[in-house]
C-alpha atoms as a PDB file:
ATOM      1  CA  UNK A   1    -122.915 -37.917   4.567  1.00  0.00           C
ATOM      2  CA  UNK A   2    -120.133 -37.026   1.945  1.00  0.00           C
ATOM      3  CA  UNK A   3    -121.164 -33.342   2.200  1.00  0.00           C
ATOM      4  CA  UNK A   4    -121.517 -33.337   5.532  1.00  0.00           C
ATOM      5  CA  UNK A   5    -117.649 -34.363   5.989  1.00  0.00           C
ATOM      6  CA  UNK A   6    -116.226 -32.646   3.622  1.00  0.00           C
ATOM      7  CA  UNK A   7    -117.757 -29.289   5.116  1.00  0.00           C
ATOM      8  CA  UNK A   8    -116.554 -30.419   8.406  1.00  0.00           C
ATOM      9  CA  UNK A   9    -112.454 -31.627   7.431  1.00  0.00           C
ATOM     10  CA  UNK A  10    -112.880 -28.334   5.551  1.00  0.00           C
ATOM     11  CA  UNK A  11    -113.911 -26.112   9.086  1.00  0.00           C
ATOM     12  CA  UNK A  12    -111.194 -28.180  10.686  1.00  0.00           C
ATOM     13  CA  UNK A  13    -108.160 -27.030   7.801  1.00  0.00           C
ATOM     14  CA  UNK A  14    -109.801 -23.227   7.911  1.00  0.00           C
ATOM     15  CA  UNK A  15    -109.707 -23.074  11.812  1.00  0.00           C
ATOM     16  CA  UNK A  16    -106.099 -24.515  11.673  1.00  0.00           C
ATOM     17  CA  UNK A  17    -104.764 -21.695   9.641  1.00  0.00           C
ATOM     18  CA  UNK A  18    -106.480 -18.953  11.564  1.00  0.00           C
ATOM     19  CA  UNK A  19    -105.019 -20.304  14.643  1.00  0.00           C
ATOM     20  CA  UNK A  20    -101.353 -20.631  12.428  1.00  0.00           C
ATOM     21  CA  UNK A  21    -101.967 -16.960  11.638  1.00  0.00           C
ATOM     22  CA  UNK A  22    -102.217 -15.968  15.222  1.00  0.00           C
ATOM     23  CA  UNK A  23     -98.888 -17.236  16.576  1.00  0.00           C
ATOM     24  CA  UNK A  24     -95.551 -15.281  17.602  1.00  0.00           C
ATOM     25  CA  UNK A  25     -93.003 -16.150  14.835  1.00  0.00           C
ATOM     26  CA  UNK A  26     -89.424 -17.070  16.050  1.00  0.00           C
ATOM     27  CA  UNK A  27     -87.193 -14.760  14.795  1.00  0.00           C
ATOM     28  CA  UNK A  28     -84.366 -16.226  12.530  1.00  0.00           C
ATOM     29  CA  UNK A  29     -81.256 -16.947  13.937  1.00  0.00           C
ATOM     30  CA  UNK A  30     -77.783 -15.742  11.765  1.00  0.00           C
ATOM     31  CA  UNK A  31     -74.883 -19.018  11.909  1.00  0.00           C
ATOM     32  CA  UNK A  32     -71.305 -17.782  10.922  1.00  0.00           C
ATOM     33  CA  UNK A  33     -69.350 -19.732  10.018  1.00  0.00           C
ATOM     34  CA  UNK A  34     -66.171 -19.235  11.045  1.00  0.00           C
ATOM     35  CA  UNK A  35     -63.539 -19.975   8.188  1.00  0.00           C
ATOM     36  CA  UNK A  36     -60.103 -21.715   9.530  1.00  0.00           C
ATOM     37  CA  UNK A  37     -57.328 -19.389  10.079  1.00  0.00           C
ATOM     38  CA  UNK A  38     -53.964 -21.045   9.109  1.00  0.00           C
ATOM     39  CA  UNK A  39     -50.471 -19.926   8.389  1.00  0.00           C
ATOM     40  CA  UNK A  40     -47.216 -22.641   6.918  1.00  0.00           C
ATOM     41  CA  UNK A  41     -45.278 -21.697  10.351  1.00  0.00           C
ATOM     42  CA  UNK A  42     -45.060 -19.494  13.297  1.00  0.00           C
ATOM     43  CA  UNK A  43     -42.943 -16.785  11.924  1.00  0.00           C
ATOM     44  CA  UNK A  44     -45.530 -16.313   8.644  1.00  0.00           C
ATOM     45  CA  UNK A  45     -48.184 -16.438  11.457  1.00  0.00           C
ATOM     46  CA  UNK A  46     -46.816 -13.856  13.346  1.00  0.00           C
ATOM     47  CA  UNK A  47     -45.835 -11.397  10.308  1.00  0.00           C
ATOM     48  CA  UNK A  48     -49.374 -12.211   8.712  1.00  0.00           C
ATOM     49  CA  UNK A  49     -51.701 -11.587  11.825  1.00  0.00           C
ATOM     50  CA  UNK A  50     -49.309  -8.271  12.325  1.00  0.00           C
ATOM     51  CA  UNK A  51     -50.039  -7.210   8.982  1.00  0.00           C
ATOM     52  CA  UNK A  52     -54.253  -8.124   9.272  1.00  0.00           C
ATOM     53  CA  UNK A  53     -54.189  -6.076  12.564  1.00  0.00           C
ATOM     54  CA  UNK A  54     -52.276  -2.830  10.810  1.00  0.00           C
ATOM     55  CA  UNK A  55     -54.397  -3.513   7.581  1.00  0.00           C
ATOM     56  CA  UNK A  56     -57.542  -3.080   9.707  1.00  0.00           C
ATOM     57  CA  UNK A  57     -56.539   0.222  11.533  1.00  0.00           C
ATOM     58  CA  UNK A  58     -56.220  -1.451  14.735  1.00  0.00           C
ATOM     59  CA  UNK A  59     -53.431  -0.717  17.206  1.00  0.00           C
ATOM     60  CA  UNK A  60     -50.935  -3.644  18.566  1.00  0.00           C
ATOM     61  CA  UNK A  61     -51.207  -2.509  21.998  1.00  0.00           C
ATOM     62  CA  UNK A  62     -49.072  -5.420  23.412  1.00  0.00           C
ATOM     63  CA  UNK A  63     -48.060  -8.476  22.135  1.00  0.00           C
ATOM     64  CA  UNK A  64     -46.487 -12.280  22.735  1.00  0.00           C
ATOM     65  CA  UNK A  65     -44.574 -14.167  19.307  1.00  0.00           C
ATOM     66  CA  UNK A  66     -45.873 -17.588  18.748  1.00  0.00           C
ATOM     67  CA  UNK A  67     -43.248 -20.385  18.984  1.00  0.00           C
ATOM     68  CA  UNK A  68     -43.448 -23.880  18.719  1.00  0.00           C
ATOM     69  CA  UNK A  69     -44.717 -24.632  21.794  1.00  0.00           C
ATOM     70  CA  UNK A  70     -45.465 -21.642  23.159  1.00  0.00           C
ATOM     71  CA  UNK A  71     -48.546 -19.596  22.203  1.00  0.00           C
ATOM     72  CA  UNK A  72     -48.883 -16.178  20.822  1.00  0.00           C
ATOM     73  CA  UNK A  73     -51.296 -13.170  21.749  1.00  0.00           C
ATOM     74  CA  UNK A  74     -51.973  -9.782  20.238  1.00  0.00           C
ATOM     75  CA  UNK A  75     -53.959  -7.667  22.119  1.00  0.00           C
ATOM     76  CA  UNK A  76     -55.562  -4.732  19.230  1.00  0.00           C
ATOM     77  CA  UNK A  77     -57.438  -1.542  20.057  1.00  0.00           C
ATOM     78  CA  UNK A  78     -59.082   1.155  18.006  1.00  0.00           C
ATOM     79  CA  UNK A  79     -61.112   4.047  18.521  1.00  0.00           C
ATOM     80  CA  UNK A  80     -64.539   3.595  17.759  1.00  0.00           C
ATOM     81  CA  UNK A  81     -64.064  -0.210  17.382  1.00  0.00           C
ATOM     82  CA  UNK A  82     -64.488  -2.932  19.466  1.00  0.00           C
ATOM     83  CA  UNK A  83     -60.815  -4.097  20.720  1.00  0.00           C
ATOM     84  CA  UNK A  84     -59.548  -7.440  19.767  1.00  0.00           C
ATOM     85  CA  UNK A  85     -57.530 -10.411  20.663  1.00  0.00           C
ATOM     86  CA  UNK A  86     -55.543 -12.986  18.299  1.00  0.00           C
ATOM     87  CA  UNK A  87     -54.268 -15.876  19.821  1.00  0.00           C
ATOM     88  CA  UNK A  88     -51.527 -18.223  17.931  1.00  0.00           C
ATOM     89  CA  UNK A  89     -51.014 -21.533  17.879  1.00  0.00           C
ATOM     90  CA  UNK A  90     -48.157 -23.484  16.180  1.00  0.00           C
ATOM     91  CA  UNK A  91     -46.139 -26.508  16.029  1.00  0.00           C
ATOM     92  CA  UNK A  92     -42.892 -27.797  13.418  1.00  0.00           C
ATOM     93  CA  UNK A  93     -45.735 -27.925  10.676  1.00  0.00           C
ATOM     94  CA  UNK A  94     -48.141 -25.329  11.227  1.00  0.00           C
ATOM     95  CA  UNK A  95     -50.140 -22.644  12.764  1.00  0.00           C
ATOM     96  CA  UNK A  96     -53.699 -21.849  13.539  1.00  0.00           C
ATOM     97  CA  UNK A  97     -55.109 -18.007  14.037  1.00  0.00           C
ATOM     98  CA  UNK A  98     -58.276 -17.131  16.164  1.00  0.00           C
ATOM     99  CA  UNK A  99     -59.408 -13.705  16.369  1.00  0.00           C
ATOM    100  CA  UNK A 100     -61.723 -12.928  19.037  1.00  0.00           C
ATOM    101  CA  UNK A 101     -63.346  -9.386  20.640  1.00  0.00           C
ATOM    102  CA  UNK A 102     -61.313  -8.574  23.894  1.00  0.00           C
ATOM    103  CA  UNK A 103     -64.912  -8.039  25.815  1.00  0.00           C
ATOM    104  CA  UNK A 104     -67.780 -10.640  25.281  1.00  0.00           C
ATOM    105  CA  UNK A 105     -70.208  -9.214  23.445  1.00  0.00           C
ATOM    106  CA  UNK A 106     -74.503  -9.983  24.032  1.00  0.00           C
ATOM    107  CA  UNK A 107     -75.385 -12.389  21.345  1.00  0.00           C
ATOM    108  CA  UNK A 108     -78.153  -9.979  19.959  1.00  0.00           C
ATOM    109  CA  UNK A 109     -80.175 -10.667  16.359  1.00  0.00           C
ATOM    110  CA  UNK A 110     -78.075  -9.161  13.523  1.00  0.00           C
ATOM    111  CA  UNK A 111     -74.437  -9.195  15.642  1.00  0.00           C
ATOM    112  CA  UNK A 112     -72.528 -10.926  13.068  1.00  0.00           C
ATOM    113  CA  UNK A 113     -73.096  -8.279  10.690  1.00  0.00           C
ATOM    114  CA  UNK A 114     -71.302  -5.002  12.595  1.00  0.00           C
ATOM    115  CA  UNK A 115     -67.992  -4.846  10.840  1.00  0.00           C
ATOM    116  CA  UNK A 116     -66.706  -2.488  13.920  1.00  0.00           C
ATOM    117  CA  UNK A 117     -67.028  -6.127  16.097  1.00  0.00           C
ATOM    118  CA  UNK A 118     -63.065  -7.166  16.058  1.00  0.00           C
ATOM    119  CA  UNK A 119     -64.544 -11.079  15.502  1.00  0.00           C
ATOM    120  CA  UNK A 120     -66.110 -10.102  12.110  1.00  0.00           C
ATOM    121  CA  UNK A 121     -63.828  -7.985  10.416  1.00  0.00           C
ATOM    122  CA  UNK A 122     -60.068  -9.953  11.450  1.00  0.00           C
ATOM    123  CA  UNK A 123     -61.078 -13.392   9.577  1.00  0.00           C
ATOM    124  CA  UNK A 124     -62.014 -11.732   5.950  1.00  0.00           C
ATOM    125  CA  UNK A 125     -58.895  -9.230   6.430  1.00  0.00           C
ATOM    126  CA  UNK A 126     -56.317 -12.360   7.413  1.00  0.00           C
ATOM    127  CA  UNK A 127     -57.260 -13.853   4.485  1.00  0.00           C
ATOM    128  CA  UNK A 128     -57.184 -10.795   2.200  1.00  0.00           C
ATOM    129  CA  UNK A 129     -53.648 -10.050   3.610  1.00  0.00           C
ATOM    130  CA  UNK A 130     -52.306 -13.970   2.938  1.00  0.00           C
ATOM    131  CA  UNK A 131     -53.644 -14.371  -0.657  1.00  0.00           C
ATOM    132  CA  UNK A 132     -52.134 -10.944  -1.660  1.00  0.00           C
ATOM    133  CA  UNK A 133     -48.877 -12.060  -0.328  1.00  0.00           C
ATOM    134  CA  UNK A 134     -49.050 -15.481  -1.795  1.00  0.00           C
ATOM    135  CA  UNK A 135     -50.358 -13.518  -4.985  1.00  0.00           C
ATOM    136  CA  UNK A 136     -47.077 -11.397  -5.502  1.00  0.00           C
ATOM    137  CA  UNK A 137     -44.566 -14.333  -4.465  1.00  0.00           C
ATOM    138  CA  UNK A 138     -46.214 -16.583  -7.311  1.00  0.00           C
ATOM    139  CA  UNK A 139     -46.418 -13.616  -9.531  1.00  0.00           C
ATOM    140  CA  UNK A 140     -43.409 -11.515  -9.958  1.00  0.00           C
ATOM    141  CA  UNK A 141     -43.018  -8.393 -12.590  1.00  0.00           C
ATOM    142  CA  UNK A 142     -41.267  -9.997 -15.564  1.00  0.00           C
ATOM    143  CA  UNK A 143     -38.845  -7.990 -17.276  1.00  0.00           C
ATOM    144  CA  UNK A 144     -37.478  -5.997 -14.137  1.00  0.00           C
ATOM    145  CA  UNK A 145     -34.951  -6.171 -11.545  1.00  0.00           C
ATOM    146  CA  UNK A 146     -36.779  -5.377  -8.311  1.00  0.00           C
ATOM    147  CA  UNK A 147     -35.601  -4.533  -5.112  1.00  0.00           C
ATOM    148  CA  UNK A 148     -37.716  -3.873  -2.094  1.00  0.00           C
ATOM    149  CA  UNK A 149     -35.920  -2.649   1.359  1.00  0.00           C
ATOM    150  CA  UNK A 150     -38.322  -2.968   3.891  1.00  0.00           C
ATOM    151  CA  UNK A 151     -37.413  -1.415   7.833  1.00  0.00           C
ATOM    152  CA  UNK A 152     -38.530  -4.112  10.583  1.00  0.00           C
ATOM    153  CA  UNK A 153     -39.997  -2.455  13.892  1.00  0.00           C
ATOM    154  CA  UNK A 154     -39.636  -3.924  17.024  1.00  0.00           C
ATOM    155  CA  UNK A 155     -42.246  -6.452  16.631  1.00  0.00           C
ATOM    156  CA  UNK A 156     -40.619  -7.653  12.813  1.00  0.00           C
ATOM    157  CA  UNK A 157     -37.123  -7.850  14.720  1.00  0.00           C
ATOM    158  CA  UNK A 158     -38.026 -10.196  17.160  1.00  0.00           C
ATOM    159  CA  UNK A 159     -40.292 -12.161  15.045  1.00  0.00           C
ATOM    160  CA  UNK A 160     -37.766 -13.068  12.084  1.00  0.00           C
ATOM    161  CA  UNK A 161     -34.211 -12.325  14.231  1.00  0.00           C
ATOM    162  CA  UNK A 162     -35.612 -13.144  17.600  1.00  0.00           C
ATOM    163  CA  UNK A 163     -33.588 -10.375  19.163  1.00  0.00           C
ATOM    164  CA  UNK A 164     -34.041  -6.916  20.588  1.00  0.00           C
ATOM    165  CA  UNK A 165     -32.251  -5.334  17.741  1.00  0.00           C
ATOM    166  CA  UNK A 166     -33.709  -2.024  18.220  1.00  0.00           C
ATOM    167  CA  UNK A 167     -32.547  -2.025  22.012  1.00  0.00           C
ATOM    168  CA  UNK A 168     -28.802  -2.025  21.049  1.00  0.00           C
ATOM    169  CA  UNK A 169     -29.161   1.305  19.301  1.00  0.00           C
ATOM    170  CA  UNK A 170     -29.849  -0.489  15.928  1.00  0.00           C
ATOM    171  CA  UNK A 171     -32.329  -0.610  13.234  1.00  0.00           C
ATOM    172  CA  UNK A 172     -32.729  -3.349  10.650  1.00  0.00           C
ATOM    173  CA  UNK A 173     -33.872  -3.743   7.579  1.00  0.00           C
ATOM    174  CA  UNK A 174     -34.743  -6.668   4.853  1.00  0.00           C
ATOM    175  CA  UNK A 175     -33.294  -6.210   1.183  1.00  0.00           C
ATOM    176  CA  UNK A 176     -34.956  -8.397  -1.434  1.00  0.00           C
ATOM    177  CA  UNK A 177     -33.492  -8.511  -4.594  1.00  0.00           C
ATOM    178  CA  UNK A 178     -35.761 -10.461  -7.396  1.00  0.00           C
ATOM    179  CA  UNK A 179     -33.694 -10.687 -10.634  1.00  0.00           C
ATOM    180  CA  UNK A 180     -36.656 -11.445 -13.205  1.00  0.00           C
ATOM    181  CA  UNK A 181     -34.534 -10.063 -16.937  1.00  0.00           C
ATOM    182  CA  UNK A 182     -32.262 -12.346 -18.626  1.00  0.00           C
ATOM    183  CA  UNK A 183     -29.121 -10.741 -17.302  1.00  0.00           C
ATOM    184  CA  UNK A 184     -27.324 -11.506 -14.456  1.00  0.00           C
ATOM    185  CA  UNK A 185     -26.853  -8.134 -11.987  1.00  0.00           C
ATOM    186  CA  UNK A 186     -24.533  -7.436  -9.103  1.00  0.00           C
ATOM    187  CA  UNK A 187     -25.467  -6.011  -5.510  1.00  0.00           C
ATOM    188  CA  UNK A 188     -23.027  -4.203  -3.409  1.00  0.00           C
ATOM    189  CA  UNK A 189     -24.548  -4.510  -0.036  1.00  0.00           C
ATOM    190  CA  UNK A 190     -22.093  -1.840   1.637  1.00  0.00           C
ATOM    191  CA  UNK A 191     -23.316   0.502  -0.923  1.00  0.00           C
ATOM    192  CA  UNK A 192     -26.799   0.031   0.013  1.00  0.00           C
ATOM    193  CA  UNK A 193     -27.474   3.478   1.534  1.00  0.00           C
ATOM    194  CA  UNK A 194     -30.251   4.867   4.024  1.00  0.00           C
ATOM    195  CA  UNK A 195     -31.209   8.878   3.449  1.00  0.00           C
ATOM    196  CA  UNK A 196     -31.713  10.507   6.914  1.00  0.00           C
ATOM    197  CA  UNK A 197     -34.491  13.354   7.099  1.00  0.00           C
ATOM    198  CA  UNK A 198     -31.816  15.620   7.597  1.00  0.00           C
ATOM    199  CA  UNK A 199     -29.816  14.426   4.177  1.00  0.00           C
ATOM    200  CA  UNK A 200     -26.840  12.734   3.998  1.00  0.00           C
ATOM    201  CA  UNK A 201     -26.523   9.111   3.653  1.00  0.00           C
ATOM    202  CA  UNK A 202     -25.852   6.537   6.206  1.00  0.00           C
ATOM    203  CA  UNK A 203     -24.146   3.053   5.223  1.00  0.00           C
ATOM    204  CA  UNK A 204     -24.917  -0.410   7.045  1.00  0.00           C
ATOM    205  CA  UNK A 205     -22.713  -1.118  10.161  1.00  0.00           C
ATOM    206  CA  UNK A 206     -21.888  -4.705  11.699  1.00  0.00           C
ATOM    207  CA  UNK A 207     -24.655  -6.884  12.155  1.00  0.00           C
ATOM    208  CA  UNK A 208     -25.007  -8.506  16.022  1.00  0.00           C
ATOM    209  CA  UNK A 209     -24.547 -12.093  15.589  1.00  0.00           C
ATOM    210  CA  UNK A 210     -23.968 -12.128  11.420  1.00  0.00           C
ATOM    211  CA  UNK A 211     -26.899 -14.554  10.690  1.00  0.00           C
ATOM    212  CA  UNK A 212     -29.051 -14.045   7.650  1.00  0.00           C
ATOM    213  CA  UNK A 213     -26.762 -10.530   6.826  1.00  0.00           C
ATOM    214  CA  UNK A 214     -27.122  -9.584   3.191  1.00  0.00           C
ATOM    215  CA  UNK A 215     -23.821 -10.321   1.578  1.00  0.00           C
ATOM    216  CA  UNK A 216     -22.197  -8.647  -1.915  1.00  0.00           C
ATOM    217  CA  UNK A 217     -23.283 -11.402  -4.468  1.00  0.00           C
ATOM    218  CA  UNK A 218     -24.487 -11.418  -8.615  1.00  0.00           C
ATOM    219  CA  UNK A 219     -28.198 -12.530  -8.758  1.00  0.00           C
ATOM    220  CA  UNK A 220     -28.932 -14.578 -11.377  1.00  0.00           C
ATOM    221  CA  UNK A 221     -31.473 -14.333 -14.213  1.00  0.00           C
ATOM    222  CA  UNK A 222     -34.653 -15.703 -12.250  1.00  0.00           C
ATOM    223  CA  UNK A 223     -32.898 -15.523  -8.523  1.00  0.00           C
ATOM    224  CA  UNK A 224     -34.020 -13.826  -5.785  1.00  0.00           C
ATOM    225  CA  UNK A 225     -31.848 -13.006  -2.917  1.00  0.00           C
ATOM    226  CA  UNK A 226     -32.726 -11.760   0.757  1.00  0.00           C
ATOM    227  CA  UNK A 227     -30.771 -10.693   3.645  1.00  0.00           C
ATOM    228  CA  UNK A 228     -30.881  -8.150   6.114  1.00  0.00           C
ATOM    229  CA  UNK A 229     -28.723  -5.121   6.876  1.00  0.00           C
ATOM    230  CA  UNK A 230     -28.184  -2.837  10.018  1.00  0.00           C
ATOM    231  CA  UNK A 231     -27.900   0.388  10.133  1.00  0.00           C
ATOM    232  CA  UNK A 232     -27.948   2.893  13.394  1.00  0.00           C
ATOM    233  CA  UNK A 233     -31.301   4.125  14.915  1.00  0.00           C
ATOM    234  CA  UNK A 234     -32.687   7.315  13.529  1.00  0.00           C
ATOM    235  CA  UNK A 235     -35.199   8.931  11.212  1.00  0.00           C
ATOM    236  CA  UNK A 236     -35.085   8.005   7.420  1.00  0.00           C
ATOM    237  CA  UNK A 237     -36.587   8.800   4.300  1.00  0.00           C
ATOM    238  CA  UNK A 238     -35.265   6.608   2.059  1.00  0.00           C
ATOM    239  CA  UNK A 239     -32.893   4.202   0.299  1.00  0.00           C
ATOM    240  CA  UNK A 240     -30.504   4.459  -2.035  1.00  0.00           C
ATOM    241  CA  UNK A 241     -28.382   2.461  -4.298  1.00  0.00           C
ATOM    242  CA  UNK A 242     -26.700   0.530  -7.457  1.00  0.00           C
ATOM    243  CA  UNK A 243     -26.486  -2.699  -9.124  1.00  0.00           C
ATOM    244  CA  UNK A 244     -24.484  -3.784 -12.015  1.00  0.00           C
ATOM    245  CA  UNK A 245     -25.324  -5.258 -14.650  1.00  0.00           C
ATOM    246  CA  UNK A 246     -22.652  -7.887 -15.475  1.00  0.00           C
ATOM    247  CA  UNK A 247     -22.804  -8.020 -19.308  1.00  0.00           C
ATOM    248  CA  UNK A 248     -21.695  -4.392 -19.708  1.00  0.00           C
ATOM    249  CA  UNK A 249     -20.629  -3.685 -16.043  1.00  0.00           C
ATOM    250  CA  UNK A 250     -22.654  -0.460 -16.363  1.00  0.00           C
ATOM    251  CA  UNK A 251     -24.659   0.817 -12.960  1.00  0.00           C
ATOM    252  CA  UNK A 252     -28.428   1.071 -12.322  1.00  0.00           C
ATOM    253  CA  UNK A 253     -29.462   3.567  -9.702  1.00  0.00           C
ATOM    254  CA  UNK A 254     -32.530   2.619  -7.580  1.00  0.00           C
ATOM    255  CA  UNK A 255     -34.245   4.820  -4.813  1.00  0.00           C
ATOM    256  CA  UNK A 256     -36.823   3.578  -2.249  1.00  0.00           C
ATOM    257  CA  UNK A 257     -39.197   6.148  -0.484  1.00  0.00           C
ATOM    258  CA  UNK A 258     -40.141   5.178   2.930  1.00  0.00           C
END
């Protein structure tokens, strides 16, 4: 009888793996997950979404600023890519960034893994973008007296001065100044100087309401300074200036290609 039963539980285990053998296999399914898109307030949300789009190639075809209470949309398109759409949401303490593709696209086997798909690329990219700024504001070059002068389109203008600068003939830009020697240095900002394709040199003019304008001031040893400056619409190739350093009073040229 022992034989007997084990030959038979035996049949029973061989038969159950034929069988096993036999059947369609579900396919396995990919999860994402989708990391959490954040930014410390709208206006870093804004400027760090803009900068994700540009980084990726895309195109801001149109656009709506986040604000406390309101919501903010960028519509993205690229040839050969699938468009996308970022929408913003922010309070007093914080924002939240979504990217999403503009057309729904068939969840299909392997989807999350075309980095043309808007959804797939925009997340890793956002985050690239934030830790590299974060990266160079914890980080600066010791030793050196760096200024950056950066031109704000349309887009920048309204995001940081909340105006239509650019539609009163004008085009701004943001001076940073990061003093990181041990000697205190001196900026001139009406000697700050854009260089038109043409040549020449154009200086700032008045600023529209005065608010957050760069003004003449020493920068410390370990002080960085930012303002912005106005200067009239046109086509420019660079920037041109001097500091002085106080201990001597001697000047320090700088130049900054566009």
């Amino acid at each position: 009888m022992r034989i007997v039963a084990t030959r038979y539980f035996v049949g029973l285990l061989v038969l159950h793996l034929v069988q096993g053998c036999g059947a369609p296999k579900t396919p396995p399914r990919v999860i994402v997950e989708k990391p959490e898109l954040t930014a410390k307030s709208c206006e870093d949300a804004n400027r760090l979404v803009y900068k994700a789009v540009e980084t990726m190639g895309y195109v801001v075809a149109d656009y709506t600023l986040a604000r406390p209470g309101q919501p903010g949309r960028i519509s993205a398109t690229k040839s050969g890519a699938t468009d996308g759409v970022v929408t913003i949401s922010c309070t007093e303490n914080g924002a939240t960034i979504e990217g999403r593709n503009a057309v729904q696209v068939p969840s299909l086997f392997g989807a999350a893994e075309r980095p043309h798909h808007f959804v797939n690329s925009f997340p890793m990219t956002y985050q690239m973008v934030q830790r590299r700024e974060a990266y160079q504001i914890a980080n600066p070059e010791e030793g050196a007296l760096q200024l950056t002068i950066v031109r704000l389109n349309e887009y920048e203008a309204k995001n940081v001065l909340g105006s239509d600068v650019h539609g009163s003939g004008l085009l701004p830009v943001r001076v940073t100044v990061s003093n990181n020697t041990p000697r205190p240095y001196e900026i001139e900002a009406d000697k700050i100087f854009l260089v038109p394709q043409a040549g020449g040199r154009v200086g700032p003019v008045s600023s529209p309401d005065g608010d957050g304008t760069l003004q003449s001031r020493i920068v410390e040893p370990g002080e960085t300074v930012s303002g912005y400056l106005y200067y009239p619409a046109g086509s420019y190739s660079s920037a041109r200036t001097s500091v002085v350093d106080k201990e001597n009073n001697e000047r320090e040229g700088f130049s900054v290609r566009f």
